[in-house]
N, C-alpha and C. Protein backbone atom coordinates (compact mmCIF):
# COMPACT_ATOMS: atom_id res chain seq x y z
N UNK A 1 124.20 116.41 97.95
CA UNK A 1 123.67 117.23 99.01
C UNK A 1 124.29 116.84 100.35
N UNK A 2 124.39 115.42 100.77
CA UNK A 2 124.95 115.34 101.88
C UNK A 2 126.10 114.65 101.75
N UNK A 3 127.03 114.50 102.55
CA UNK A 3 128.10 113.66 102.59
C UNK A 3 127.79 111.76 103.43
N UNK A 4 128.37 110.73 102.80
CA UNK A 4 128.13 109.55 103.65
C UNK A 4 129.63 109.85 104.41
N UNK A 5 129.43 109.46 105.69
CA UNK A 5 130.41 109.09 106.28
C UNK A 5 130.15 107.70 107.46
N UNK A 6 130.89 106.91 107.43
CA UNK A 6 130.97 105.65 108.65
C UNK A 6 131.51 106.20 110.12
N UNK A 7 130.78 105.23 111.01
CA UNK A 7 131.19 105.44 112.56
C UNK A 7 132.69 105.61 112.48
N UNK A 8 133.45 106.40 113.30
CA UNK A 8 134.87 106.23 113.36
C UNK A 8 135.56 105.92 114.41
N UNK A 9 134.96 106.25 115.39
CA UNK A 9 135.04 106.38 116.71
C UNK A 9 134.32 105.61 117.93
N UNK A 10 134.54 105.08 119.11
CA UNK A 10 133.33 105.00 120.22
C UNK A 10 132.25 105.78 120.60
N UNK A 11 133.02 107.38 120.57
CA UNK A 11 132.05 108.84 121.04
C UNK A 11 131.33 108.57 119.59
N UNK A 12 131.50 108.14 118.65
CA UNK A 12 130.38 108.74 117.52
C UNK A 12 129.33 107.19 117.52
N UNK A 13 129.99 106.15 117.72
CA UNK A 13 129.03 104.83 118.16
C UNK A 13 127.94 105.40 119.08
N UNK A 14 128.58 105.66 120.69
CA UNK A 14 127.39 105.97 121.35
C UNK A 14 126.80 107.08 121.03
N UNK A 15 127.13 108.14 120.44
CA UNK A 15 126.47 109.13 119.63
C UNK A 15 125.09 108.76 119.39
N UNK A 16 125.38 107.84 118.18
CA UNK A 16 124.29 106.92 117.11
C UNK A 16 123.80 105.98 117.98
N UNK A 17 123.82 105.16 119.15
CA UNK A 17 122.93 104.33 120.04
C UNK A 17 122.19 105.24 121.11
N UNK A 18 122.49 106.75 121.22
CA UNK A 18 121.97 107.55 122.29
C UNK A 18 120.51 108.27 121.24
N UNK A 19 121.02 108.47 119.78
CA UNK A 19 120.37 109.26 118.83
C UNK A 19 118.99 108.13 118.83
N UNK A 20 119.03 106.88 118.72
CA UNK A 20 118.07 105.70 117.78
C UNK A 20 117.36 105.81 119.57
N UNK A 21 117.98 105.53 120.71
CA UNK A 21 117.13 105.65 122.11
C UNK A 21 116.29 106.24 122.16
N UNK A 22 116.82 107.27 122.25
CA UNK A 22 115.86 108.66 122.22
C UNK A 22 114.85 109.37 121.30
N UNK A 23 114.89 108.82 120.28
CA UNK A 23 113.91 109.12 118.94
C UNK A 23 112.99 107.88 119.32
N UNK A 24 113.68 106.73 119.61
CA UNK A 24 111.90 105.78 119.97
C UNK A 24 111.81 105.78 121.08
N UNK A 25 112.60 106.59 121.96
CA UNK A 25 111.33 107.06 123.37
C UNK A 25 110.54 108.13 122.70
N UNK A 26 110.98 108.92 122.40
CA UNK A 26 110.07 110.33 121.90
C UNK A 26 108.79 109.55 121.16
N UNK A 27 108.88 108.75 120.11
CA UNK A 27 107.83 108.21 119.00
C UNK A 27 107.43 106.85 120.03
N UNK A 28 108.02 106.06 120.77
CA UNK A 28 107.15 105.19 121.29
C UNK A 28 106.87 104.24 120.37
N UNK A 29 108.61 103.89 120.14
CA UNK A 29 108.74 102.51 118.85
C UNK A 29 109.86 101.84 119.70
N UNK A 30 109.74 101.09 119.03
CA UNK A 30 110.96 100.14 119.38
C UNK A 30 112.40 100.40 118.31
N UNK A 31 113.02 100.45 119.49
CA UNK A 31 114.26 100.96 118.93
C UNK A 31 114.87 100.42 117.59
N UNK A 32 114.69 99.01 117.05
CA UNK A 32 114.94 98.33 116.16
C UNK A 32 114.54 99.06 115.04
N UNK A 33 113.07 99.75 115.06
CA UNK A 33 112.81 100.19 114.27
C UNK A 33 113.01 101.68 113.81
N UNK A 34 113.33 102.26 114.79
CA UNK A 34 114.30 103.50 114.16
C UNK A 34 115.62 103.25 113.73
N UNK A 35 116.30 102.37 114.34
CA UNK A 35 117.24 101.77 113.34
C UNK A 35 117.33 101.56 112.24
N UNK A 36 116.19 100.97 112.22
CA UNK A 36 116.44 100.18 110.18
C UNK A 36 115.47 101.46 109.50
N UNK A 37 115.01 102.39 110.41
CA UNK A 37 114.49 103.47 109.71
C UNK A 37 115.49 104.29 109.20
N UNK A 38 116.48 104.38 110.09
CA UNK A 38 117.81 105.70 109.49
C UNK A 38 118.86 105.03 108.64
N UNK A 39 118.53 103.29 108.62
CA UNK A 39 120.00 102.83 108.04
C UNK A 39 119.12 101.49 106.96
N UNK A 40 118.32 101.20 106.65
CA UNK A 40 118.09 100.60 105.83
C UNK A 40 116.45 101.44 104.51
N UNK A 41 115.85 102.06 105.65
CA UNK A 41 114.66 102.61 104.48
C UNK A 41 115.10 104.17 104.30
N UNK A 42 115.90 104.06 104.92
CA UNK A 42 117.04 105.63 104.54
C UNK A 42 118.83 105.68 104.57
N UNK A 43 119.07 106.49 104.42
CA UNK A 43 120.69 106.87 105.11
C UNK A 43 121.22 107.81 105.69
N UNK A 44 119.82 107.89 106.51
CA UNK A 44 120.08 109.23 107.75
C UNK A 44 121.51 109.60 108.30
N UNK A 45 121.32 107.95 109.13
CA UNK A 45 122.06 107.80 110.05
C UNK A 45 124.03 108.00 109.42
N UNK A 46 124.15 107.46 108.11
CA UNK A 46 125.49 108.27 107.43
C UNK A 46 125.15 109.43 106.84
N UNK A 47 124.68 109.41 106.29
CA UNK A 47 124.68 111.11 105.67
C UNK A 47 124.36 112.22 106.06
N UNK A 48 123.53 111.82 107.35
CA UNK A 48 123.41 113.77 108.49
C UNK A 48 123.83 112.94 109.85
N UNK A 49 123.53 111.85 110.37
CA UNK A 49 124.15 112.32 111.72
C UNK A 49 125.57 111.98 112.00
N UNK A 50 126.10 111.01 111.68
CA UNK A 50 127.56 110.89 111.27
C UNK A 50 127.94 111.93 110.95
N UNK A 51 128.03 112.70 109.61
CA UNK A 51 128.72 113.56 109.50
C UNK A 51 128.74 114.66 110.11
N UNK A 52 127.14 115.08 110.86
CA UNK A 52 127.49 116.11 111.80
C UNK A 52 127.47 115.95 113.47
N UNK A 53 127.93 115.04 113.36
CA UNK A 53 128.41 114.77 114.75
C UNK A 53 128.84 115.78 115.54
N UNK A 54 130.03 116.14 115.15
CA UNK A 54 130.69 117.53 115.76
C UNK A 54 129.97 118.15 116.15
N UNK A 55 128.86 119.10 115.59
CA UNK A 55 128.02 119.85 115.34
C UNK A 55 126.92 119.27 116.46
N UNK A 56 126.27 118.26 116.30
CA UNK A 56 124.89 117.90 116.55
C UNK A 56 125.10 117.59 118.07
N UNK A 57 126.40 116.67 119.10
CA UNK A 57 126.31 116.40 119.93
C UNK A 57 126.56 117.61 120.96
N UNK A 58 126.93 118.49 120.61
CA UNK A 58 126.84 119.46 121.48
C UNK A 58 125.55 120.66 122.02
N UNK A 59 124.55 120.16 120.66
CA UNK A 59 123.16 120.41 121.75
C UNK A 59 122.44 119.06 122.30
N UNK A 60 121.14 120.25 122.98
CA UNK A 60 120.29 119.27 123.51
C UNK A 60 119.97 118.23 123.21
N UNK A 61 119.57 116.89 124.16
CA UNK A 61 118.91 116.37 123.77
C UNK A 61 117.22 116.09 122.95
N UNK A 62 116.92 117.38 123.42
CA UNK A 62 115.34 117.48 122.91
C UNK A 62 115.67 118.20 121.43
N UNK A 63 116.94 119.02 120.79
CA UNK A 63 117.16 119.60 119.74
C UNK A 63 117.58 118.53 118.96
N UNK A 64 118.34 117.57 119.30
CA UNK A 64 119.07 116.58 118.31
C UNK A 64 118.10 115.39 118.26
N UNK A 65 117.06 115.16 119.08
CA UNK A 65 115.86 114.67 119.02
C UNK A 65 114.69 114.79 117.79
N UNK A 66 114.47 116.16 117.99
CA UNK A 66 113.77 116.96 117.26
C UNK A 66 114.32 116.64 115.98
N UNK A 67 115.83 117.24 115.82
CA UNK A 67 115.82 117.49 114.60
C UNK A 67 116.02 116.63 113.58
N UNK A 68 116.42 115.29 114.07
CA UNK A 68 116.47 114.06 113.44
C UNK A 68 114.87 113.50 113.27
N UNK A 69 114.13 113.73 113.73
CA UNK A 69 112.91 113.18 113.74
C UNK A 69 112.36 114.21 112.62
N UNK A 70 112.15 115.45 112.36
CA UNK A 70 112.08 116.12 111.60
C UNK A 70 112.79 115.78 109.90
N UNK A 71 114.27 115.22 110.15
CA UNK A 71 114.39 115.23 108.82
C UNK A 71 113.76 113.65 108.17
N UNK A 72 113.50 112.47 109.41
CA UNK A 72 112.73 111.36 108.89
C UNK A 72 111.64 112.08 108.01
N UNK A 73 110.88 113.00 108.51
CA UNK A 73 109.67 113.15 108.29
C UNK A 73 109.79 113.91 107.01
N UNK A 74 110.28 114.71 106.88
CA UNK A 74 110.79 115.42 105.80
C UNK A 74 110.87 114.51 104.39
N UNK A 75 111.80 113.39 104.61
CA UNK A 75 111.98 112.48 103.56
C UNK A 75 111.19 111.39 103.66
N UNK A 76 109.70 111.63 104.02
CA UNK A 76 108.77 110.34 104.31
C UNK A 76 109.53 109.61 104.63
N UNK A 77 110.22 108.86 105.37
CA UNK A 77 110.53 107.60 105.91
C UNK A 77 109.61 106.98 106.80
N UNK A 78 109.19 106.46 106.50
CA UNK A 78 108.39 105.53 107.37
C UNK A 78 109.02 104.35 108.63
N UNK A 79 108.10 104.91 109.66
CA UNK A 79 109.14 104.26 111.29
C UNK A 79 107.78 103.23 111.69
C-alpha cells in the first residue's frame, strides 16, 4: 500500500522536524513522542510523509498537520 522511502535531502530533513513540531504543538506532547510515534510504534514518518513530500509540503500548515495526525489516528497509534 505504501512505499518506504529514507530522508534524502536537508528540505526533506526539515520537512520531517517541522512535521513532528507541529503535530505536538497541535496535541500538546512532547515532541519526542511524536517521534517515536511515526518512527518506532509506526512507519508513518517513511511510508507517507517521506514519500509524499513533494506533494505534502506545498500545503498548509494546518492541512499537513491535520492530515498526518489523522492518519496516526486512523492506524491507532498511540502518542
Amino acid at each position: 500500500m505504501y512505499r518506504e522511502e529514507k530522508i534524502k535531502n536537508i528540505q526533506e530533513l526539515e520537512f520531517v522536524v517541522f512535521c513532528i513540531e507541529n503535530i505536538a504543538e497541535k496535541l500538546d506532547l512532547d515532541a519526542g513522542r511524536i517521534y517515536e510515534a511515526l518512527t518506532e510504534k509506526s512507519d508513518i514518518l517513511n511510508e507517507y510523509i517521506v514519500p509524499e513530500y513533494e506533494i505534502l509540503h506545498t500545503q498548509s500548515k494546518e492541512y499537513i498537520v491535520d492530515d498526518i495526525v489523522e492518519i496516526i489516528r486512523e492506524r491507532g497509534v498511540e502518542v
